[in-house]
N, C-alpha and C. Protein backbone atom coordinates (compact mmCIF):
# COMPACT_ATOMS: atom_id res chain seq x y z
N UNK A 1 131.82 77.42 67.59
CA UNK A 1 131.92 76.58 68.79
C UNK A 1 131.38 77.30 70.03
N UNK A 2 131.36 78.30 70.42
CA UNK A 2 131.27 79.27 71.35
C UNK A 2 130.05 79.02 71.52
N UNK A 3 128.60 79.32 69.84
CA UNK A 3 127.77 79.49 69.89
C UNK A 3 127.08 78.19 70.39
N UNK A 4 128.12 77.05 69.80
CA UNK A 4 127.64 75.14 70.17
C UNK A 4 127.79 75.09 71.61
N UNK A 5 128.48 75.85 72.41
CA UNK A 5 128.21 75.70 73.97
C UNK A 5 126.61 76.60 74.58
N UNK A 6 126.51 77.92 74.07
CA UNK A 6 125.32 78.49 74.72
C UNK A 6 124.05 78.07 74.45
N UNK A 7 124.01 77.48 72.98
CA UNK A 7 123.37 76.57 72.44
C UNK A 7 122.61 75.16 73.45
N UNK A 8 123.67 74.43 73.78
CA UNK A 8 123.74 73.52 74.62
C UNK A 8 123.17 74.13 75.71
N UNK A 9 123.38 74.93 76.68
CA UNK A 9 123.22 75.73 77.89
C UNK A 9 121.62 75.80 77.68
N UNK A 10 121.25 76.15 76.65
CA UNK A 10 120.05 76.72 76.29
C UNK A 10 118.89 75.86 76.30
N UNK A 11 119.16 74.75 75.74
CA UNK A 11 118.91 73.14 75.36
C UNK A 11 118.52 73.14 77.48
N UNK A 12 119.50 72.77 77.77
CA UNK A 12 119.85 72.36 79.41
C UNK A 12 118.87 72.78 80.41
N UNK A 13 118.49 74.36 79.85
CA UNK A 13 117.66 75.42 80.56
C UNK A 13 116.66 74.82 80.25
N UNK A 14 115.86 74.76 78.77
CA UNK A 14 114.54 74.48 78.65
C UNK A 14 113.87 72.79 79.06
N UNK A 15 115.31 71.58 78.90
CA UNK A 15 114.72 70.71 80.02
C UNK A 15 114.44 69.97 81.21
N UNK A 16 114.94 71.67 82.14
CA UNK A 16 114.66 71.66 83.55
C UNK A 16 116.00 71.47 84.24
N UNK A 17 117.04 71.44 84.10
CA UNK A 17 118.00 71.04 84.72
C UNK A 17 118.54 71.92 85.76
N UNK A 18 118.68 72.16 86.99
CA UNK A 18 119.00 73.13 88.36
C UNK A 18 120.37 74.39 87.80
N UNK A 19 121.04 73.75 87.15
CA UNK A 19 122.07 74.08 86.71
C UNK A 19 123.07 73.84 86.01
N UNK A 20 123.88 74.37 85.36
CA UNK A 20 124.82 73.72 84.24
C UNK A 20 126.01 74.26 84.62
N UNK A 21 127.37 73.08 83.82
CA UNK A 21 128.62 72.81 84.36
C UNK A 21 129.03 72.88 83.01
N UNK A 22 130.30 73.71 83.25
CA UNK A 22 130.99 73.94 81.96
C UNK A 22 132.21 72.53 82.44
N UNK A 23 132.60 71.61 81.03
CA UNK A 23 133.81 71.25 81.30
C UNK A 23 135.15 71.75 80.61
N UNK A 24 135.57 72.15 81.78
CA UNK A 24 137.32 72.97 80.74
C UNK A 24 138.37 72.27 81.53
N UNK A 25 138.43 70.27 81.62
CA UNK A 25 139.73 70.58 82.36
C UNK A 25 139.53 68.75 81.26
N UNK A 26 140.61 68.48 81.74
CA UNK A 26 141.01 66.77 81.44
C UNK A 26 141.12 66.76 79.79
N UNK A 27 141.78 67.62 79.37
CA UNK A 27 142.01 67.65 78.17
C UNK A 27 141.28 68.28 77.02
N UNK A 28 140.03 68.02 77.59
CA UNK A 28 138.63 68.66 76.52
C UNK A 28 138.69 70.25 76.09
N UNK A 29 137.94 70.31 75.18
CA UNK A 29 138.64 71.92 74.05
C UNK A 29 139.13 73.06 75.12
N UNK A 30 138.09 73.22 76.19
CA UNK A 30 138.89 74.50 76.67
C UNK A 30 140.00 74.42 77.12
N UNK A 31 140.44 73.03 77.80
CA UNK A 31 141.66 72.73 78.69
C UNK A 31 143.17 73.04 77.28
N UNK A 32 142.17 72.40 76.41
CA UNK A 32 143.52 72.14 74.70
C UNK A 32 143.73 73.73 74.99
N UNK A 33 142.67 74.86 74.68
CA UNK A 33 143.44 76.42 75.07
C UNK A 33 143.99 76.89 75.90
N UNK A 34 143.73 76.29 76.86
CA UNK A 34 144.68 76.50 78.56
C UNK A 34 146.09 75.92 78.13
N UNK A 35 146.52 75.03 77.37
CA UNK A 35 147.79 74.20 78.02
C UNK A 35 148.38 74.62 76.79
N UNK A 36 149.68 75.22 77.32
CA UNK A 36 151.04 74.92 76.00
C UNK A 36 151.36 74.32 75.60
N UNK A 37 150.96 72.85 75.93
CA UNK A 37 151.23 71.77 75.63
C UNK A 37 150.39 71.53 74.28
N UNK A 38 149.22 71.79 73.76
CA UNK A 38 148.65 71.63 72.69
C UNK A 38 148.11 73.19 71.92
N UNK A 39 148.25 74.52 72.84
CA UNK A 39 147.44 75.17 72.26
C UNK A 39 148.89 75.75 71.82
N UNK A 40 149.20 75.68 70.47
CA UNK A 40 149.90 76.08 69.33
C UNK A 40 149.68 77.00 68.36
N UNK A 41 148.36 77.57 68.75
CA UNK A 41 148.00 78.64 67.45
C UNK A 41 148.64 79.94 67.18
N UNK A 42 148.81 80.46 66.23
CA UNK A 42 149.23 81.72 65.86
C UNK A 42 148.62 83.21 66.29
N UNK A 43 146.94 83.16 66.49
CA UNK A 43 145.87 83.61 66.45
C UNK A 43 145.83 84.26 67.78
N UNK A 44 144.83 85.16 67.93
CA UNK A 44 144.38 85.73 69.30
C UNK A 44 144.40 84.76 70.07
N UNK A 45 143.68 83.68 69.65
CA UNK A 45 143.36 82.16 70.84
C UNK A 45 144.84 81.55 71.19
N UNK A 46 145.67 81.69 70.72
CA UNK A 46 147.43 81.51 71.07
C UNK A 46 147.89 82.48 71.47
N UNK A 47 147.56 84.16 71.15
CA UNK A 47 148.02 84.90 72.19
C UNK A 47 147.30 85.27 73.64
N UNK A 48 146.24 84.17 73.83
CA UNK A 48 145.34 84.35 74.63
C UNK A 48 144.54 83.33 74.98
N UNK A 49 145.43 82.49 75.54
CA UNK A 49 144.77 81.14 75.59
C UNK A 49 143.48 81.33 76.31
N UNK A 50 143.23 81.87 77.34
CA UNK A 50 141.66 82.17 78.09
C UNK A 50 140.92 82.54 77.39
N UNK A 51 141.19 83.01 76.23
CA UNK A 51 140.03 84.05 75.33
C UNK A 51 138.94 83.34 75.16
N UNK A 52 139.26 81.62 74.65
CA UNK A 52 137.79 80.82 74.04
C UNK A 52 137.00 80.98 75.32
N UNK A 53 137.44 79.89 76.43
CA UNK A 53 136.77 79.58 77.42
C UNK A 53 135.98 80.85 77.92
N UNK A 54 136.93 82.14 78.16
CA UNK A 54 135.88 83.51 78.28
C UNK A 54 134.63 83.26 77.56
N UNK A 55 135.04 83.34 76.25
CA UNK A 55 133.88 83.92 75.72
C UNK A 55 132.93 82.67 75.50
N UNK A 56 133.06 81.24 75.81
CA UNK A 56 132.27 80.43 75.82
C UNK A 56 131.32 80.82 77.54
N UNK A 57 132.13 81.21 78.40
CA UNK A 57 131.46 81.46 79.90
C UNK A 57 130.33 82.66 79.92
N UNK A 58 131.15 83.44 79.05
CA UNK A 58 129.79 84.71 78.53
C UNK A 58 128.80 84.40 77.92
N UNK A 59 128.65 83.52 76.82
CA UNK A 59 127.60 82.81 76.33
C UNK A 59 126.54 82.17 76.75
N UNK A 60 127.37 81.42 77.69
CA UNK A 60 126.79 80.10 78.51
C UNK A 60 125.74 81.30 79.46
N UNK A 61 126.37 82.16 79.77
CA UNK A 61 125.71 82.97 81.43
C UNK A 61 124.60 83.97 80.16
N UNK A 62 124.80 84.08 79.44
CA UNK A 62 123.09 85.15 78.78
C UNK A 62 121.96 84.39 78.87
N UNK A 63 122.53 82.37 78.66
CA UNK A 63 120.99 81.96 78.25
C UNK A 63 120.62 81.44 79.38
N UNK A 64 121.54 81.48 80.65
CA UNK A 64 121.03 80.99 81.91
C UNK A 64 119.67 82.04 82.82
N UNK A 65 119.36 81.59 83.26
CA UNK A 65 118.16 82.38 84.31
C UNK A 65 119.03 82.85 85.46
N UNK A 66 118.79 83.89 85.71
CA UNK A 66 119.88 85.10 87.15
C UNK A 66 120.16 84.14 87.99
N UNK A 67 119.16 83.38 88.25
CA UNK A 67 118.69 82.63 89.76
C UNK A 67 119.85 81.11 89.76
N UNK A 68 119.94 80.87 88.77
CA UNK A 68 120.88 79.45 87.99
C UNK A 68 122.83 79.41 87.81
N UNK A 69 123.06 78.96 88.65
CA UNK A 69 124.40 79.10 89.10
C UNK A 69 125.12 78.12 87.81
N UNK A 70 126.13 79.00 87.35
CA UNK A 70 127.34 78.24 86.81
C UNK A 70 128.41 78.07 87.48
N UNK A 71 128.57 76.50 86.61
CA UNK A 71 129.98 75.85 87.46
C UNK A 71 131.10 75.77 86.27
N UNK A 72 131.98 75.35 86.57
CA UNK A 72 132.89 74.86 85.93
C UNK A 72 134.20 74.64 86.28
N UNK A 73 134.24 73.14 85.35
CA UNK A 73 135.31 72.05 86.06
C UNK A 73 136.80 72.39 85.28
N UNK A 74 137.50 72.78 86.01
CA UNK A 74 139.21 73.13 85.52
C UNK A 74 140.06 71.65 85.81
N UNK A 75 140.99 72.42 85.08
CA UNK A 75 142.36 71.25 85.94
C UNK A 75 143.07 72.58 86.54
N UNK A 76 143.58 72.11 87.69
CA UNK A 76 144.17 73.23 88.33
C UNK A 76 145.59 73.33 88.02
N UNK A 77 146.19 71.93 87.46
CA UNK A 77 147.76 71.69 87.46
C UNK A 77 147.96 70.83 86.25
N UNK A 78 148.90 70.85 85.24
CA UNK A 78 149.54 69.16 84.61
C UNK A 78 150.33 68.54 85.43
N UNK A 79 150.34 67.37 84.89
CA UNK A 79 151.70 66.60 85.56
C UNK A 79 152.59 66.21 84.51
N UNK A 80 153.16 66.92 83.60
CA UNK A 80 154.12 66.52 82.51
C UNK A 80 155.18 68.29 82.69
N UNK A 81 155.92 67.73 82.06
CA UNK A 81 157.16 68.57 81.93
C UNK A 81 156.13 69.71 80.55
N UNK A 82 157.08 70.92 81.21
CA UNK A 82 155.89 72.25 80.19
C UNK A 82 154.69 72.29 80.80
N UNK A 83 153.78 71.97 81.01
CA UNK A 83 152.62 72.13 81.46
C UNK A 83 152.42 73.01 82.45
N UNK A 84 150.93 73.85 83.05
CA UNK A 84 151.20 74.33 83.60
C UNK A 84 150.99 74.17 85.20
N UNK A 85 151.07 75.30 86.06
CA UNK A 85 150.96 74.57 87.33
C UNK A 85 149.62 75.55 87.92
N UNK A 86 149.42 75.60 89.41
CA UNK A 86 148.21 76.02 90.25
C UNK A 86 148.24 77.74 90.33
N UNK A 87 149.14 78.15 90.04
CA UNK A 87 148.95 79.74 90.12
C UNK A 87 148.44 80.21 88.77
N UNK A 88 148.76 79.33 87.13
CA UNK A 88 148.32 80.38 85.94
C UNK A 88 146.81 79.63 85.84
N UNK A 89 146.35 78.40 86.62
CA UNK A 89 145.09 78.31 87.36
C UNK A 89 144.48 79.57 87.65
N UNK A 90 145.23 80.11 88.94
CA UNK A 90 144.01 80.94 89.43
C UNK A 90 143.86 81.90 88.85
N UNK A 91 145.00 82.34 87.50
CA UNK A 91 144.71 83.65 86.85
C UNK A 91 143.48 83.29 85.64
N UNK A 92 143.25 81.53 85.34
CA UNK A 92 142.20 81.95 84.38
C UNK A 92 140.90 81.80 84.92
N UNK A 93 140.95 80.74 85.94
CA UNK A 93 139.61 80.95 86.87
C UNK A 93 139.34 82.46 87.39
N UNK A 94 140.14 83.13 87.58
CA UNK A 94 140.06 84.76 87.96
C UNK A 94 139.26 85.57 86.68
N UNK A 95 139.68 85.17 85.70
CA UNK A 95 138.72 85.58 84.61
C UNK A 95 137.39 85.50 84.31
N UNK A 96 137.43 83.83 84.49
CA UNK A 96 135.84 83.16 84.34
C UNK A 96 135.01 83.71 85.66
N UNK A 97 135.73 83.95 86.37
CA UNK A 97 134.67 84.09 88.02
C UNK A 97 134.52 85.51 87.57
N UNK A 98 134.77 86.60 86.73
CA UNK A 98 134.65 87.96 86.43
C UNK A 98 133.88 87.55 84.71
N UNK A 99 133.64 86.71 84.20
CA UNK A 99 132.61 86.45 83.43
C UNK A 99 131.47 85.76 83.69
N UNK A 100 131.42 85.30 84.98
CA UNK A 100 130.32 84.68 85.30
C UNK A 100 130.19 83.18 85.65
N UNK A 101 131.23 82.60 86.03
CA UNK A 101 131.40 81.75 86.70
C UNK A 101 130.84 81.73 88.11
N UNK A 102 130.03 81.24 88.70
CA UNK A 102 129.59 81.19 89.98
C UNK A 102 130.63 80.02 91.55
N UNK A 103 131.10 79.09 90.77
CA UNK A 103 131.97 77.83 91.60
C UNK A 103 132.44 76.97 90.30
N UNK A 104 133.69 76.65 91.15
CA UNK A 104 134.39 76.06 90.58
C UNK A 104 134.97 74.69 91.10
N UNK A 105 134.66 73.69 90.33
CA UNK A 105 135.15 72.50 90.09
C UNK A 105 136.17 71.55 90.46
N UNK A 106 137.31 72.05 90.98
CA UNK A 106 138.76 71.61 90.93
C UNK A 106 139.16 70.38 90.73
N UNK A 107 139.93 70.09 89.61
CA UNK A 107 140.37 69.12 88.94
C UNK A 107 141.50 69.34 88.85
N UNK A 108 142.84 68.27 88.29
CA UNK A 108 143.71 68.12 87.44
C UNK A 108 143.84 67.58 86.31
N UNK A 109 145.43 67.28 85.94
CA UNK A 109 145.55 66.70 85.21
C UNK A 109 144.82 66.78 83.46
N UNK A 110 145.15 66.01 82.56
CA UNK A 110 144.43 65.56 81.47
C UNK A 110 145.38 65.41 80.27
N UNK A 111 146.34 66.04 80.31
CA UNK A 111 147.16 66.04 79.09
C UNK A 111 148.98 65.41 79.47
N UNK A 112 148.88 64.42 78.27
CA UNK A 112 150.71 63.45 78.56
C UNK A 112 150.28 62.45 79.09
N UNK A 113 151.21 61.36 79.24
CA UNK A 113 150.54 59.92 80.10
C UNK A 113 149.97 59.87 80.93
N UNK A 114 149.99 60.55 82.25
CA UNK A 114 149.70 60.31 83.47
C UNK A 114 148.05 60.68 83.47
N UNK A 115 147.76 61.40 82.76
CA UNK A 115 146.26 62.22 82.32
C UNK A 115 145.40 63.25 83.64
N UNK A 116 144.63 62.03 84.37
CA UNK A 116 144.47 62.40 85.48
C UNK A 116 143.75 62.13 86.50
N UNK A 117 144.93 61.21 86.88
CA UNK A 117 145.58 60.25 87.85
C UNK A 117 146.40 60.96 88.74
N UNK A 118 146.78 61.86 88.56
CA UNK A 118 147.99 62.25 89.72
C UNK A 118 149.22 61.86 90.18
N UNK A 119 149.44 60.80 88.94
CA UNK A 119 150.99 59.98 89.40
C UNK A 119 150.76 58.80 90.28
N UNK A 120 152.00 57.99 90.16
CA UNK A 120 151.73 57.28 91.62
C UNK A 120 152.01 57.65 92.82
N UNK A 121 151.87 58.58 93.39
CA UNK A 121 152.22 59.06 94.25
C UNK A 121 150.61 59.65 95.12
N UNK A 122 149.53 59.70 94.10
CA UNK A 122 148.45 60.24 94.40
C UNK A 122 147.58 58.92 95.35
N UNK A 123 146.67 59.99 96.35
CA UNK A 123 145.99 59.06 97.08
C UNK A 123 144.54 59.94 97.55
N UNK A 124 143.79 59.06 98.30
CA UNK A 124 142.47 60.05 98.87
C UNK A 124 143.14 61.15 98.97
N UNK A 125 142.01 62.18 98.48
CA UNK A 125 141.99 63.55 98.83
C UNK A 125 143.39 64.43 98.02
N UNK A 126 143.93 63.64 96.89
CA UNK A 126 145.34 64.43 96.74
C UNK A 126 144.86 65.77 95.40
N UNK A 127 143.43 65.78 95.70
CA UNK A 127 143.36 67.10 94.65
C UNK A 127 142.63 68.48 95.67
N UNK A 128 142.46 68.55 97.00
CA UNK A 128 141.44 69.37 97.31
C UNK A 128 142.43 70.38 97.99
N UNK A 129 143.72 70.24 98.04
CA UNK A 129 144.67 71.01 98.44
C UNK A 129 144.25 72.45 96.74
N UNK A 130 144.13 71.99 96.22
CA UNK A 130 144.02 72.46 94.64
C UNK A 130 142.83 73.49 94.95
N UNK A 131 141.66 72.54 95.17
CA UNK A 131 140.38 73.23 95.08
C UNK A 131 140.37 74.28 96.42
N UNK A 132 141.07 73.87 97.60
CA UNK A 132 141.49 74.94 98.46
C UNK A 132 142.16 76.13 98.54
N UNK A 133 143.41 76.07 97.49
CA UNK A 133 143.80 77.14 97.10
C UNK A 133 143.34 78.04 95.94
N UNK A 134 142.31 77.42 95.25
CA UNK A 134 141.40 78.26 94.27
C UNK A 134 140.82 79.31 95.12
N UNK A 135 139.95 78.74 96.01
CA UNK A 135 138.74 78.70 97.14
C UNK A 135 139.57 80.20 97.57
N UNK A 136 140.28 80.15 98.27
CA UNK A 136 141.20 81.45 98.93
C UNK A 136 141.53 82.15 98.04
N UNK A 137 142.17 82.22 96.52
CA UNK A 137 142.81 82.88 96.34
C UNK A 137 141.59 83.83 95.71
N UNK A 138 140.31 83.56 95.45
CA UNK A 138 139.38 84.45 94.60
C UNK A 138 138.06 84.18 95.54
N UNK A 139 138.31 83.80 96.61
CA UNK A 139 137.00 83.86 97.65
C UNK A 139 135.86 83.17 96.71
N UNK A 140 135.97 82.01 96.48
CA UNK A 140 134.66 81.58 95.33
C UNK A 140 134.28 80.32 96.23
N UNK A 141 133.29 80.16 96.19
CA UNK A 141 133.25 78.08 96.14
C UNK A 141 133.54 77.27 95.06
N UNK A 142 133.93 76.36 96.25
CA UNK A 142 134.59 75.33 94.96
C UNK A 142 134.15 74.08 95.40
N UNK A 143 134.06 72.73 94.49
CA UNK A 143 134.33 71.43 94.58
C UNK A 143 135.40 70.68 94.79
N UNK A 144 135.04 69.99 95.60
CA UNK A 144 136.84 68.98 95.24
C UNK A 144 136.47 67.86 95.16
N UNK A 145 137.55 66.87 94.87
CA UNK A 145 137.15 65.67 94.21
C UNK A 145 138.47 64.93 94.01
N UNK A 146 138.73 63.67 94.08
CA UNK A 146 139.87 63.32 93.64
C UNK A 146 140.18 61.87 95.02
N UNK A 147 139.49 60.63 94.52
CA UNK A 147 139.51 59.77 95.31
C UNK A 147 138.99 59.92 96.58
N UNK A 148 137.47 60.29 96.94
CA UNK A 148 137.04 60.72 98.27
C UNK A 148 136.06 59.99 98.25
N UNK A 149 136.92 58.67 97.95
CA UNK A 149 135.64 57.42 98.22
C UNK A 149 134.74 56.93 99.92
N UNK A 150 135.64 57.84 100.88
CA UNK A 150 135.63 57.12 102.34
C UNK A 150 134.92 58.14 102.60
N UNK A 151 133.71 57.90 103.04
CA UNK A 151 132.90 58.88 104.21
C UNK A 151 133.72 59.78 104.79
N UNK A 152 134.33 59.51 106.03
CA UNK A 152 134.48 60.08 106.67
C UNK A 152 135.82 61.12 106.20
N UNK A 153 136.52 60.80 104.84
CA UNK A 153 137.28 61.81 104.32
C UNK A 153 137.06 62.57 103.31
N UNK A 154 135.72 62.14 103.03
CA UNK A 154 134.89 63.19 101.98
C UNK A 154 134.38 64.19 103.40
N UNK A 155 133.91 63.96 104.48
CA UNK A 155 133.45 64.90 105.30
C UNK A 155 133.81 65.52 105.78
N UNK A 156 135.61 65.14 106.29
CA UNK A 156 136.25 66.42 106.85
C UNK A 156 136.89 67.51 106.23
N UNK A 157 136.62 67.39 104.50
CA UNK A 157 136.87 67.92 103.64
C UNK A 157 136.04 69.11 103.28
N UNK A 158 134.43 68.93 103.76
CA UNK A 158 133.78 70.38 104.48
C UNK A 158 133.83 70.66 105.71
N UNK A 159 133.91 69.34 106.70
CA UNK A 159 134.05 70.13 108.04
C UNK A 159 134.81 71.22 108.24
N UNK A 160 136.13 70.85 107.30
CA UNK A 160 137.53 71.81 107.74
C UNK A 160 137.13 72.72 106.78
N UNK A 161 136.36 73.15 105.88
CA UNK A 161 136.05 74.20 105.20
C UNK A 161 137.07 74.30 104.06
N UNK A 162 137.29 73.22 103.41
CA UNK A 162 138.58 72.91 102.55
C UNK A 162 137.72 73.52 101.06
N UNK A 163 136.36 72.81 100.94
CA UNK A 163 135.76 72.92 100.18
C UNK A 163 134.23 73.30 100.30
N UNK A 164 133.28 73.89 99.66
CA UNK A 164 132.04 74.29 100.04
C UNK A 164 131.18 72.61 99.47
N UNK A 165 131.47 71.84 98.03
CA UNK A 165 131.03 70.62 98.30
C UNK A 165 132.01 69.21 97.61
N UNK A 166 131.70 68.07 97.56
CA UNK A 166 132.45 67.32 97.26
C UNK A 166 132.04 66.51 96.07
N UNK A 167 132.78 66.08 95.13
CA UNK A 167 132.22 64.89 94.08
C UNK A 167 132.24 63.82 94.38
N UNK A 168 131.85 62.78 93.94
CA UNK A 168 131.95 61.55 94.39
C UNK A 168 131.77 61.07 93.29
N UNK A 169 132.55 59.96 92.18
CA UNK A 169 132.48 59.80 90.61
C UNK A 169 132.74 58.31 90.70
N UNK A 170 133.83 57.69 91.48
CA UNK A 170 134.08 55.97 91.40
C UNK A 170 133.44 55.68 92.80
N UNK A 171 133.43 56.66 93.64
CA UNK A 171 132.65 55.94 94.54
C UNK A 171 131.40 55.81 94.48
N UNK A 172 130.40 56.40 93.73
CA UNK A 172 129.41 56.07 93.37
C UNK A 172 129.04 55.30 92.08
N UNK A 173 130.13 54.71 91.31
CA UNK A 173 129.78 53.76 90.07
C UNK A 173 129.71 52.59 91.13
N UNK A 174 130.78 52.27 91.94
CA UNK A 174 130.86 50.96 93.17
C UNK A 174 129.94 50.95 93.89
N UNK A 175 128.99 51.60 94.16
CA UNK A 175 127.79 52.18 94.98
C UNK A 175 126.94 53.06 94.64
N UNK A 176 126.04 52.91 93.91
CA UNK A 176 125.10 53.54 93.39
C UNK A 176 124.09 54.99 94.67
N UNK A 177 124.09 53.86 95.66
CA UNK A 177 123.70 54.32 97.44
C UNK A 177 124.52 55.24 98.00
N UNK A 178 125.66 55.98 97.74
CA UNK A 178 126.74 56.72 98.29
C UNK A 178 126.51 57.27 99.59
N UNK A 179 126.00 58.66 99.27
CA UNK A 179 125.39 58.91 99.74
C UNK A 179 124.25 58.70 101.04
N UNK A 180 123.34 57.53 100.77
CA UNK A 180 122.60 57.56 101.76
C UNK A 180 123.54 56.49 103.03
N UNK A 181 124.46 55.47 102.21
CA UNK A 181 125.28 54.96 103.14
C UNK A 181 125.99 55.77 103.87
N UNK A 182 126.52 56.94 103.31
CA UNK A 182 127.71 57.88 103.83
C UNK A 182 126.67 58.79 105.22
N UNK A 183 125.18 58.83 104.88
CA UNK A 183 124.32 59.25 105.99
C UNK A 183 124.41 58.91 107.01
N UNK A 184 124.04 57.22 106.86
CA UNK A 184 123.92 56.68 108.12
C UNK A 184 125.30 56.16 108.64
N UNK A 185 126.52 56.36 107.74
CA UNK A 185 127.75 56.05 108.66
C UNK A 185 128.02 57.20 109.54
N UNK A 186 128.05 58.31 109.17
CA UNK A 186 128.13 59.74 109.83
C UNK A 186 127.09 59.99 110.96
N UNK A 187 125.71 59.31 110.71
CA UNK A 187 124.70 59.31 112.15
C UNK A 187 123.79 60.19 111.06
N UNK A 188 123.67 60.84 110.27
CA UNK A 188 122.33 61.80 110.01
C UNK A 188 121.48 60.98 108.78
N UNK A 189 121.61 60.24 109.00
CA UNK A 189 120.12 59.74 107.73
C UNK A 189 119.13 59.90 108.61
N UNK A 190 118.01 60.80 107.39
CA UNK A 190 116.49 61.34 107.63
C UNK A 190 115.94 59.86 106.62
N UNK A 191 115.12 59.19 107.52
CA UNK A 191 114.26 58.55 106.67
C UNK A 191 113.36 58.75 105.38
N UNK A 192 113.59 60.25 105.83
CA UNK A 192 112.22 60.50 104.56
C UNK A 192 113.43 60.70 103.27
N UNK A 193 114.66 60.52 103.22
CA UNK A 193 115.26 60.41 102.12
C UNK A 193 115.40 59.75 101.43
N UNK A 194 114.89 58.09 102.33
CA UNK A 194 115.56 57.14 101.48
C UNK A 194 114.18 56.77 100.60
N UNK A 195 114.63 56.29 99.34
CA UNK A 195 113.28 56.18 98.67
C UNK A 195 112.67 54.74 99.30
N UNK A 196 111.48 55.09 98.68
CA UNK A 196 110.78 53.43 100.08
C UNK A 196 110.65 52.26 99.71
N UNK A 197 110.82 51.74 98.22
CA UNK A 197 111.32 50.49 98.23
C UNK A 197 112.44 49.78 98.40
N UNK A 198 113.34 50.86 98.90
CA UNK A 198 114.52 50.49 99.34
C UNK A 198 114.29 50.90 101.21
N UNK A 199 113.93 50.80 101.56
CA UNK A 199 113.90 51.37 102.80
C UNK A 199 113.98 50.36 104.08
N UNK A 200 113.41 49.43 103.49
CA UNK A 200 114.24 48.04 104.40
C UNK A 200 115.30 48.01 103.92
N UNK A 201 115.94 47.79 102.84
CA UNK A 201 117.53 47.39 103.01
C UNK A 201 118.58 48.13 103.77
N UNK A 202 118.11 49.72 103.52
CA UNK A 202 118.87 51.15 103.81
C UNK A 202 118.96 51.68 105.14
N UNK A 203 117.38 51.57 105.80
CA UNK A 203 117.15 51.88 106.91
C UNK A 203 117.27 50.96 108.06
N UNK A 204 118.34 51.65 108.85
CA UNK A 204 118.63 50.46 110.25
C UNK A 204 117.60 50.45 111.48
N UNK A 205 116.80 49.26 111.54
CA UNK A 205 115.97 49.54 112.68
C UNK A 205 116.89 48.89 113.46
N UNK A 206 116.18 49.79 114.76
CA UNK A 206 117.14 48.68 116.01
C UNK A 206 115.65 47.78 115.94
């Protein structure tokens, strides 16, 4: 499996892609070794739940080019009883960022009903408190993400230096345009961004 990730990485490299994103959070194999909740093994990988994801991050970083930044997307917290919370977070992101992790992702959730959703209790912005305390505790950049469908609260989310950048995942299935709308609500759309058969609809003349 290790080798089926650098593999992949490798694949990624040769057709052109800026950079590659490991996923280790929302349940998927690395998150299953992160959580007590499923990782049950007897083995080094049960006395060491970080061990896979390590050595999948070491892999991933030989077949990358120096210049080619790795990411990768965690859950920072569960929301079920047992699970774990934001501090044994920063001890395995502390690992990966000392194997070659370049920024990190910040996510929750993925494992028990709630998955990751955040409860009902969750609203805009209720994951970047997460990706903020990654951010500090190992001086890295990070992403945040987690309902930052509104312009102007995806933006004060770098203004305030919460995060270095932001995702945008349902607000751009509802809007394909995110982005260039989120430009011109904020005041900075450059014309030469918008592509030009769209450029009457996008671009506001007075």
């Amino acid at each position: 499996m290790v080798n089926a990730y650098r593999e992949g990485a490798r694949r990624a490299v040769e057709a052109g892609f800026d950079t590659v994103e490991i996923h280790g959070a929302h349940g998927y194999l690395i998150h299953q070794f992160h959580s007590p909740l499923s990782n049950v093994r007897e083995d080094e990988y049960g006395a060491d739940p970080i061990l896979f994801g390590e050595q999948v991050v070491r892999a991933v970083k030989e077949v990358l080019p120096p210049e080619m930044p790795l990411l990768m997307r965690v859950s920072a917290k569960e929301y079920v009883e047992g699970g774990y919370n934001e501090a044994y977070a920063l001890e395995f992101c502390r690992r990966y960022k000392a194997a070659g992790v370049d920024m990190f992702h910040v996510s929750s959730g993925g494992e028990g009903p709630i998955g990751s959703n955040g409860g009902p209790n969750a609203g805009p912005a209720y994951q970047v408190d997460l990706a903020e305390y990654i951010r500090s505790g190992l001086q890295v950049p990070v992403i945040a993400v987690g309902r930052l469908d509104d312009f102007a609260e995806a933006q004060v989310v770098i203004s305030e230096k919460k995060a270095e950048l932001v995702a945008i995942g349902r607000g751009m299935l509802s809007d394909p345009y995110w982005t260039l709308h989120a430009q011109e609500a904020l005041g900075g759309i450059d014309k030469g961004n918008v592509p030009g058969p769209y450029e009457r609809g996008i671009w506001k003349r007075k």
